[in-house]
Protein backbone atom coordinates (compact mmCIF):
# COMPACT_ATOMS: atom_id res chain seq x y z
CA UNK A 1 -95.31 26.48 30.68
CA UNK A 2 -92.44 26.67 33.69
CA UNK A 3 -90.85 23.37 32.22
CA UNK A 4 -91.03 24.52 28.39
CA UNK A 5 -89.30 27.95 29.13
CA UNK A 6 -86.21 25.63 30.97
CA UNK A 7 -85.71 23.80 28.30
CA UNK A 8 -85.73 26.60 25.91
CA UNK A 9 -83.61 28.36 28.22
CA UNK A 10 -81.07 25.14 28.82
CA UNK A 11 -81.03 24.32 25.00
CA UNK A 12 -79.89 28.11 24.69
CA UNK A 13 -76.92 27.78 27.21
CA UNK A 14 -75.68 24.55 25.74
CA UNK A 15 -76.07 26.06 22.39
CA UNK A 16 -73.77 29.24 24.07
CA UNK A 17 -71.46 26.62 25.22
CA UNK A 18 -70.80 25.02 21.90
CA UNK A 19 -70.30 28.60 19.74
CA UNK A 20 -67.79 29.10 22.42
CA UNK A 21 -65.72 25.66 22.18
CA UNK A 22 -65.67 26.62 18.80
CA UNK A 23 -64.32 29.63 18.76
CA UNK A 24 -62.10 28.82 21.24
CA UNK A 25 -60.61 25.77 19.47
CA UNK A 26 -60.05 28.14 15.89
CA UNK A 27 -58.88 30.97 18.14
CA UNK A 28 -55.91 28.97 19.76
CA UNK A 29 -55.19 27.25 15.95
CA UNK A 30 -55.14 31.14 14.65
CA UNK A 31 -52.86 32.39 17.97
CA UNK A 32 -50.48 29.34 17.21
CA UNK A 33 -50.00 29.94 13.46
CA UNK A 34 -49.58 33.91 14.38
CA UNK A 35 -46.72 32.51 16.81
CA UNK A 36 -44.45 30.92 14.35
CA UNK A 37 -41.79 32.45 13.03
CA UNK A 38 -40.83 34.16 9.39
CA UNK A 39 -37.91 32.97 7.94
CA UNK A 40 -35.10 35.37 7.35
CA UNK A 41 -32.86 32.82 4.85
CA UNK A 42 -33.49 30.89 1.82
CA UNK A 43 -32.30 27.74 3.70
CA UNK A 44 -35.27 28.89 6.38
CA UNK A 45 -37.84 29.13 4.01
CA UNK A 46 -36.87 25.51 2.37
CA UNK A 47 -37.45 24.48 5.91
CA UNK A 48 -40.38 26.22 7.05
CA UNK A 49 -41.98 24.77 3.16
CA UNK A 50 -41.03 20.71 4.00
CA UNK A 51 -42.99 20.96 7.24
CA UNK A 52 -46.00 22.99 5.37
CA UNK A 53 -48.94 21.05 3.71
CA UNK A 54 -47.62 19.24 0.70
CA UNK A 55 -49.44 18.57 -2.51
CA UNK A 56 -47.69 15.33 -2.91
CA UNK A 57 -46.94 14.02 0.72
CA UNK A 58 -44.64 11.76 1.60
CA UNK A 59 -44.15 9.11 4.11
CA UNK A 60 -45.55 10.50 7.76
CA UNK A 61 -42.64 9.89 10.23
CA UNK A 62 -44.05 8.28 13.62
CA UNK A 63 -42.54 8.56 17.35
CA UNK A 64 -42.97 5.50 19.78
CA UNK A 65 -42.44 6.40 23.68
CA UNK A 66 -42.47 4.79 26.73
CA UNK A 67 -43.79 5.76 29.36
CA UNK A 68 -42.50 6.52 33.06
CA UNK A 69 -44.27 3.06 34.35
CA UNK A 70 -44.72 0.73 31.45
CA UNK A 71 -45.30 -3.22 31.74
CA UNK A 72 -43.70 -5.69 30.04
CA UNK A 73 -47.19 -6.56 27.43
CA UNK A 74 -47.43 -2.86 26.61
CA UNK A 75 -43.94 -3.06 25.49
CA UNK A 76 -43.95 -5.67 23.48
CA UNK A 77 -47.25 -4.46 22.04
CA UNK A 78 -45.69 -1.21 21.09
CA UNK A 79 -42.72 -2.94 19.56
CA UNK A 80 -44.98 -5.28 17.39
CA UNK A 81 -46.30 -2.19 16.34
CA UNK A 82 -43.09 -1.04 15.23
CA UNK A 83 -42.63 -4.44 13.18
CA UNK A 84 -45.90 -4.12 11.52
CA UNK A 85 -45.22 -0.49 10.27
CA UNK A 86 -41.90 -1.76 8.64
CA UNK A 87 -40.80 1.72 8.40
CA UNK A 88 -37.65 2.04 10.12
CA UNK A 89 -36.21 5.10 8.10
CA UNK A 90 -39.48 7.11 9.48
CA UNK A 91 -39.79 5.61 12.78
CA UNK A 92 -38.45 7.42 16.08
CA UNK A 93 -38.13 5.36 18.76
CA UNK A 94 -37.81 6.18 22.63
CA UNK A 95 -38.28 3.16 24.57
CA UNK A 96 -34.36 2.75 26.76
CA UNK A 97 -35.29 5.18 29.78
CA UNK A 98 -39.43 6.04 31.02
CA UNK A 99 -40.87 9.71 30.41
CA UNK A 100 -43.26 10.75 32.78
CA UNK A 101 -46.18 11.95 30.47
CA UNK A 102 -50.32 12.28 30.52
CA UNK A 103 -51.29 13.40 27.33
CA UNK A 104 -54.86 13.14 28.25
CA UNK A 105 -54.53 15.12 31.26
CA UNK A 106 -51.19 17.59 29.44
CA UNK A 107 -50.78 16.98 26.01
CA UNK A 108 -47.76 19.45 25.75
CA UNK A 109 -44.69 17.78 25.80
CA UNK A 110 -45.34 15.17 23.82
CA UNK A 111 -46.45 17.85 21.33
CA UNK A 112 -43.63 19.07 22.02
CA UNK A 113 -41.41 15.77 21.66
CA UNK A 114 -43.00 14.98 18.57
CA UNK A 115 -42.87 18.55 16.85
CA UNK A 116 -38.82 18.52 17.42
CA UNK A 117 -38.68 15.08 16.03
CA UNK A 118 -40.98 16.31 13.46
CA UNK A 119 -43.40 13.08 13.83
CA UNK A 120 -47.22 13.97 12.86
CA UNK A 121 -47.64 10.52 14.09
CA UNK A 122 -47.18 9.20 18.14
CA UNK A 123 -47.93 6.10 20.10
CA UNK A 124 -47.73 6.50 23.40
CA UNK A 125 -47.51 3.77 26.08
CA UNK A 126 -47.61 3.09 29.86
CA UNK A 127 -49.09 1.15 33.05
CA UNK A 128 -51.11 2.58 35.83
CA UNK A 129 -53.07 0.66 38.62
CA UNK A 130 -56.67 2.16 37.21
CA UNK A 131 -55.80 1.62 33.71
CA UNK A 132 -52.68 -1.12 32.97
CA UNK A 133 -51.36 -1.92 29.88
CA UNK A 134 -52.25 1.54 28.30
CA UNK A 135 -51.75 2.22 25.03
CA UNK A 136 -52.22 6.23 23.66
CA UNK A 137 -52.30 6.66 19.22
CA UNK A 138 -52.70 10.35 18.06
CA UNK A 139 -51.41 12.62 15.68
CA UNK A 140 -50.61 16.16 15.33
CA UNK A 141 -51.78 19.51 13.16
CA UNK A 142 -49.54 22.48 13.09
CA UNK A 143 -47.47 21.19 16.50
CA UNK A 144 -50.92 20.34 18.49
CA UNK A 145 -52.57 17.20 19.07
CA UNK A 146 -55.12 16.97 16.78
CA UNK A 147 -56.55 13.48 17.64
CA UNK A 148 -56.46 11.28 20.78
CA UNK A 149 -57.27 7.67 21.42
CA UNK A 150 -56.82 5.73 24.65
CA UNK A 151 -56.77 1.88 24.81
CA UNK A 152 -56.84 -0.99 26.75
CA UNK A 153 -54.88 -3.75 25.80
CA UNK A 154 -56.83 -7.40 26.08
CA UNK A 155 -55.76 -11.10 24.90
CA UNK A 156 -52.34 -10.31 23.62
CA UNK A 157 -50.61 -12.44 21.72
CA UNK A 158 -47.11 -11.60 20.15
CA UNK A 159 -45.46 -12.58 17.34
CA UNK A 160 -43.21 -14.89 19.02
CA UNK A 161 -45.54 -16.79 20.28
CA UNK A 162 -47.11 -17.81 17.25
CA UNK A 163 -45.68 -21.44 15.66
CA UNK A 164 -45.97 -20.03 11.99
CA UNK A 165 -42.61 -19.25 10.92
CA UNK A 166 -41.82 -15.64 9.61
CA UNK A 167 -41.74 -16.20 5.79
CA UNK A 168 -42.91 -13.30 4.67
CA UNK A 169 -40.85 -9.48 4.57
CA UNK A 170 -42.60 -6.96 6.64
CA UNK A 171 -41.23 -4.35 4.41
CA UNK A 172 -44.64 -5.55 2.02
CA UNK A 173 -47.35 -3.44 1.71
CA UNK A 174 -50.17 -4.98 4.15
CA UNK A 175 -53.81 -4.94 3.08
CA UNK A 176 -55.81 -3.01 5.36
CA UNK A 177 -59.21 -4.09 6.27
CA UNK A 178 -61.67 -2.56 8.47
CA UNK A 179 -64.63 -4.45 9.42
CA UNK A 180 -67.92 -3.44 11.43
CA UNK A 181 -70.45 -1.05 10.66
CA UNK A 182 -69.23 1.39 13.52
CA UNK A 183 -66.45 2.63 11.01
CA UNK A 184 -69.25 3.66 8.75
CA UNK A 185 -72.04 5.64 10.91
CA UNK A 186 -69.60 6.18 14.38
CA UNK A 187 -67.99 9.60 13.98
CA UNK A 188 -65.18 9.01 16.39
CA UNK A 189 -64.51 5.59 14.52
CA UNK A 190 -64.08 7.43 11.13
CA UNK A 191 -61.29 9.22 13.12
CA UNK A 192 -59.91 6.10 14.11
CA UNK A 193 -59.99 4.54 11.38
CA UNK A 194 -58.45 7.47 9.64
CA UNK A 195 -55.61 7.14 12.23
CA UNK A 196 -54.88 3.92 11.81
CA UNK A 197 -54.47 4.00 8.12
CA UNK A 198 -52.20 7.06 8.70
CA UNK A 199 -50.53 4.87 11.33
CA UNK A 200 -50.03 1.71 8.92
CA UNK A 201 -49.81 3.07 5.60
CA UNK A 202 -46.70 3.30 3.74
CA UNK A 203 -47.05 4.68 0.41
CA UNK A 204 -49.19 4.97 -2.80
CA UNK A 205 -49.12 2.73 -5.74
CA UNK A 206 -50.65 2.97 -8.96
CA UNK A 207 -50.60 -0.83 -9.56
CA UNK A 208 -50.15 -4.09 -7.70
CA UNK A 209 -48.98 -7.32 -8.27
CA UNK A 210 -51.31 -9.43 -7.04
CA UNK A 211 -48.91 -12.54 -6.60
CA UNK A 212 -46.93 -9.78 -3.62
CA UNK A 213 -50.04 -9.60 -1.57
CA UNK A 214 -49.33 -11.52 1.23
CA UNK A 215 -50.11 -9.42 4.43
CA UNK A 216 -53.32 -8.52 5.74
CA UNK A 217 -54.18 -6.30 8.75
CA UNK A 218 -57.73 -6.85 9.91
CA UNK A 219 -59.69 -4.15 11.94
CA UNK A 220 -62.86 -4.82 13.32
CA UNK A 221 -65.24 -3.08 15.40
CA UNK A 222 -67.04 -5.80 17.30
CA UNK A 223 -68.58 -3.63 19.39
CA UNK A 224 -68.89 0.09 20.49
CA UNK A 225 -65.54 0.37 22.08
CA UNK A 226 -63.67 -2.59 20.91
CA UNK A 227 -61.78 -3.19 18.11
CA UNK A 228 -59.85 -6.41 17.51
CA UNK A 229 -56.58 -6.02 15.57
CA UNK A 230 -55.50 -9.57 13.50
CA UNK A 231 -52.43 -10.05 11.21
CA UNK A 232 -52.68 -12.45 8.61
CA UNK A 233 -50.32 -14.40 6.13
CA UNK A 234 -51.36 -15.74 3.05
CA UNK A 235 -49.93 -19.08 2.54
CA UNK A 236 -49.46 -20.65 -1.34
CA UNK A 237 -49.26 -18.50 -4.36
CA UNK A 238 -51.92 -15.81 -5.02
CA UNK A 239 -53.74 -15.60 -8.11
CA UNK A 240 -56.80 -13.85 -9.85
CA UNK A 241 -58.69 -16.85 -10.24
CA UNK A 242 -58.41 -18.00 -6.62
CA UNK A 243 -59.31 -14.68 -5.33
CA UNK A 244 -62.83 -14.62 -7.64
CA UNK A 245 -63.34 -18.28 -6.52
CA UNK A 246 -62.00 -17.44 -3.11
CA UNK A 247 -59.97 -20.32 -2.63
CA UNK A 248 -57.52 -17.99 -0.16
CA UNK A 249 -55.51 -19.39 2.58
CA UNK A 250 -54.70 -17.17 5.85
CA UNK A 251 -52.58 -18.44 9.10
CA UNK A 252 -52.46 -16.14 11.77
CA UNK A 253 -49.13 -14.87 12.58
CA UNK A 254 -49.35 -12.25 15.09
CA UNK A 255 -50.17 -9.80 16.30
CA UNK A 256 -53.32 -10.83 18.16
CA UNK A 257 -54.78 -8.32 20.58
CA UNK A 258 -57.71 -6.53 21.10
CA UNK A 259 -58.09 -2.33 22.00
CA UNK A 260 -60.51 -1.60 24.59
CA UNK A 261 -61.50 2.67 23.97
CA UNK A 262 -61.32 3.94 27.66
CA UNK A 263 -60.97 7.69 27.04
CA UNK A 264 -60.14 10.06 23.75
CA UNK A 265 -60.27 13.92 22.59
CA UNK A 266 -60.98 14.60 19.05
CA UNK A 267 -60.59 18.21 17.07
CA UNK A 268 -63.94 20.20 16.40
CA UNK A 269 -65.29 19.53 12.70
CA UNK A 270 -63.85 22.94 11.43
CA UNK A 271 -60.53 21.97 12.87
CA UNK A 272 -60.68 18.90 11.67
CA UNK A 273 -61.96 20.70 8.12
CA UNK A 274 -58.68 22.82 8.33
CA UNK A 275 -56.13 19.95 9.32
CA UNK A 276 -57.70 18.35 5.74
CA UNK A 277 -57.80 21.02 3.71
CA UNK A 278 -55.05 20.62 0.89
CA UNK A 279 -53.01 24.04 -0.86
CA UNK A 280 -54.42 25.66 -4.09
CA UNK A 281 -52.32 24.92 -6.98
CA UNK A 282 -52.03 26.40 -10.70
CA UNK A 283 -53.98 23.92 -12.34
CA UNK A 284 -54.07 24.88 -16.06
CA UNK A 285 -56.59 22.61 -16.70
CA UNK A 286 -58.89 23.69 -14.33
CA UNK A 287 -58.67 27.23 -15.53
CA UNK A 288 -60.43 28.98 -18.03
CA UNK A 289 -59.72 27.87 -21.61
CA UNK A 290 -57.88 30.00 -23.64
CA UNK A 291 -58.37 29.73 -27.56
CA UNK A 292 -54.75 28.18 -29.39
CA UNK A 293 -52.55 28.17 -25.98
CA UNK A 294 -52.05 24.47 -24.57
CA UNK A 295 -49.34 22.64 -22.10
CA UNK A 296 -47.19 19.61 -23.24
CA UNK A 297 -46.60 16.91 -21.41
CA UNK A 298 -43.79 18.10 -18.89
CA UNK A 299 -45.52 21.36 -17.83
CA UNK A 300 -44.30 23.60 -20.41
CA UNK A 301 -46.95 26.29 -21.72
CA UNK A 302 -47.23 26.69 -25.49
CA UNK A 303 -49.18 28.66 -27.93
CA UNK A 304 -50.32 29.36 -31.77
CA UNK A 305 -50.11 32.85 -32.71
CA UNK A 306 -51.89 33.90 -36.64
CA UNK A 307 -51.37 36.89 -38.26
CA UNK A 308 -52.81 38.36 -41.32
CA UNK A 309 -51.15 37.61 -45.06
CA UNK A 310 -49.27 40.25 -46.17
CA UNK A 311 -49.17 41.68 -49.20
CA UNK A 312 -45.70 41.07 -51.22
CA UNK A 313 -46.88 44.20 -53.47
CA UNK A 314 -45.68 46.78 -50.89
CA UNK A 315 -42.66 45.40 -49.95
CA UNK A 316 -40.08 47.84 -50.60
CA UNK A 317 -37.58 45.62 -52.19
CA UNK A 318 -34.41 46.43 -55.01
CA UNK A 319 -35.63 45.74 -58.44
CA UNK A 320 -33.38 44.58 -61.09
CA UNK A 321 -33.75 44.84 -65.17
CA UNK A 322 -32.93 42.74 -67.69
CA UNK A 323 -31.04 43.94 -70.92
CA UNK A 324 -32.42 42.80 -74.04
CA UNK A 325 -29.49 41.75 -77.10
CA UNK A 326 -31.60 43.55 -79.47
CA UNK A 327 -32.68 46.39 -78.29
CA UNK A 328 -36.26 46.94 -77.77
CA UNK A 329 -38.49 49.78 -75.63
CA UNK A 330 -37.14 48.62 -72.21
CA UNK A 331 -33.53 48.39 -73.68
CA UNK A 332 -30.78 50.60 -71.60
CA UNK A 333 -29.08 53.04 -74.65
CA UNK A 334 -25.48 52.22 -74.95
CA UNK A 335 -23.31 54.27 -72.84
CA UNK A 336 -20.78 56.76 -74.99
CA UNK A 337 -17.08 56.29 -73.60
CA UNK A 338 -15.41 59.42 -73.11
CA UNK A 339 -13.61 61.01 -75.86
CA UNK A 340 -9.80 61.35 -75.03
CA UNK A 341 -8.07 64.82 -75.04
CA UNK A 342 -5.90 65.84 -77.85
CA UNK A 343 -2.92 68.33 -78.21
CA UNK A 344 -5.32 70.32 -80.87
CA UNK A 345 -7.68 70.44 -78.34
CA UNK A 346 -5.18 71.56 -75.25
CA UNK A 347 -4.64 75.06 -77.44
């Protein structure tokens, strides 16, 4: 009876614990949003909007940072990295002079690096003697670290040292792939593998041409905390037929490395809920029907108003008669011109 009433009671505390941590975590998201500032100008507001939630967002600007001690693989890593994105126009780099950061241990200045660079994106690398060649990926949620992710870097291979020569542009779309069951069932892999498309993805297309697919980026989770990273080419022309049949040809041409998980920090559910949740918009077609009001094709709201006939009977208009030549009942009489004065009549 002793043992039952411990567990009850220890199930309790941890319970305790968790309500806590989670009102903790939404308390210091609602203090930070109560810290930031109202805009006093137009131009502020403009501002203040861009770095709000967007319907429609654009491409997510990422920072890359070297750390105070890095090695020479975890450089090069990062900057194949770079290459792979092929997004220099939202890519910050700061890689000439070491910044002594731990964002597992203090997350805040590179929250604070990458909130003045405005990067919801970082990738943060460095050497120590317990853990070399580390590699940090996160991103951000109203200026804090939302997500973290600490790697090990194994088997590297760079670009350069593959033979294949560099035929194809990196400023192609890549086809991302993610392979393993872990980034099905594994929470924290969902996150990751959320990151990483973040990380990798450029933009949105409605179509493809199949004939321009000629990158691939393979992810997989071989096993709880590894995930292998590959970068393929497709060599010879691409077609429909070839891909049903899948007569495909890949070379390897680098990247080739594998990410060992050593430590990370992810955001509570209803954080994580919040970070994801998109703005309410006026959707007209989501709204209630209205009977004879519709929208045209560019957004412009139109309607069809009836009214009653009216009746031409009452309408107090001029009227106008016709003479007749011969007279008749609605002939006018002839009008009598005045007779002129005479002298006879003067006296």
């Amino acid at each position: 009876m002793g043992k039952f009433l411990q567990k009850k009671q220890k199930k309790k505390a941890e319970d305790r614990k968790a309500a806590q941590k989670k009102v903790l975590d939404l308390g210091a998201f609602a203090a930070q949003s109560k810290l930031i500032k109202k805009a006093k100008t137009h131009k502020g507001r403009k501002i203040l909007d861009k770095k709000g939630p967007q319907i429609v967002e654009g491409k997510k600007t990422a920072i890359f940072i070297k750390g105070q001690k890095a090695s020479n693989t975890i450089q090069q890593v990062m900057r194949d990295l770079i290459t792979l994105r092929g997004e220099p126009d939202a890519t910050r780099v700061y890689m000439r002079s070491g910044h002594d950061m731990h964002p597992l241990e203090n997350v805040v200045p590179l929250e604070s690096m990458a909130s003045k660079n405005d990067c919801p994106l970082f990738c943060f690398g460095h050497s120590m003697k317990k853990r070399p060649d580390n590699l940090i990926i996160g991103r951000t949620f109203d200026g804090k670290a939302l997500d973290l992710f600490e790697f090990g870097v194994e088997e590297y291979k760079s670009i350069q040292d593959f033979s294949a020569k560099q035929e194809v542009p990196r400023d192609l779309k890549p086809v991302l792939i993610f392979q393993g069951e872990f980034f099905e069932f594994s929470e924290r892999h969902q996150r990751l593998k959320s990151l990483l498309y973040e990380l990798f993805h450029q933009r949105d297309l409605k179509e493809i041409n199949i004939t321009e697919m000629k990158r691939v980026l393979v992810f997989t989770a071989t096993e709880e905390n590894t995930v292998q990273v590959r970068h393929y080419e497709v060599s010879g022309k691409l077609s429909e037929a070839g891909i049903q049949l899948g007569d495909v040809e890949f070379k390897e041409v680098g990247p080739h490395f594998n990410m060992k998980l050593r430590r990370n920090q992810i955001a509570s559910n209803d954080l994580y809920k919040a970070a994801c949740r998109k703005p309410k918009i006026a959707n007209v077609e989501k709204k209630k029907a209205r009977k004879n009001v519709y929208t045209t094709d560019i957004g412009e709201k139109r309607g069809k108003v009836y009214i009653q006939q009216q009746d031409l009977q009452t309408i107090a208009n001029r009227k106008f008669f016709r003479k007749q030549a011969n007279g008749g009942p609605n002939a006018a009489a002839p009008a009598v011109p005045p007779k002129k004065k005479t002298e006879a009549d003067e006296v």
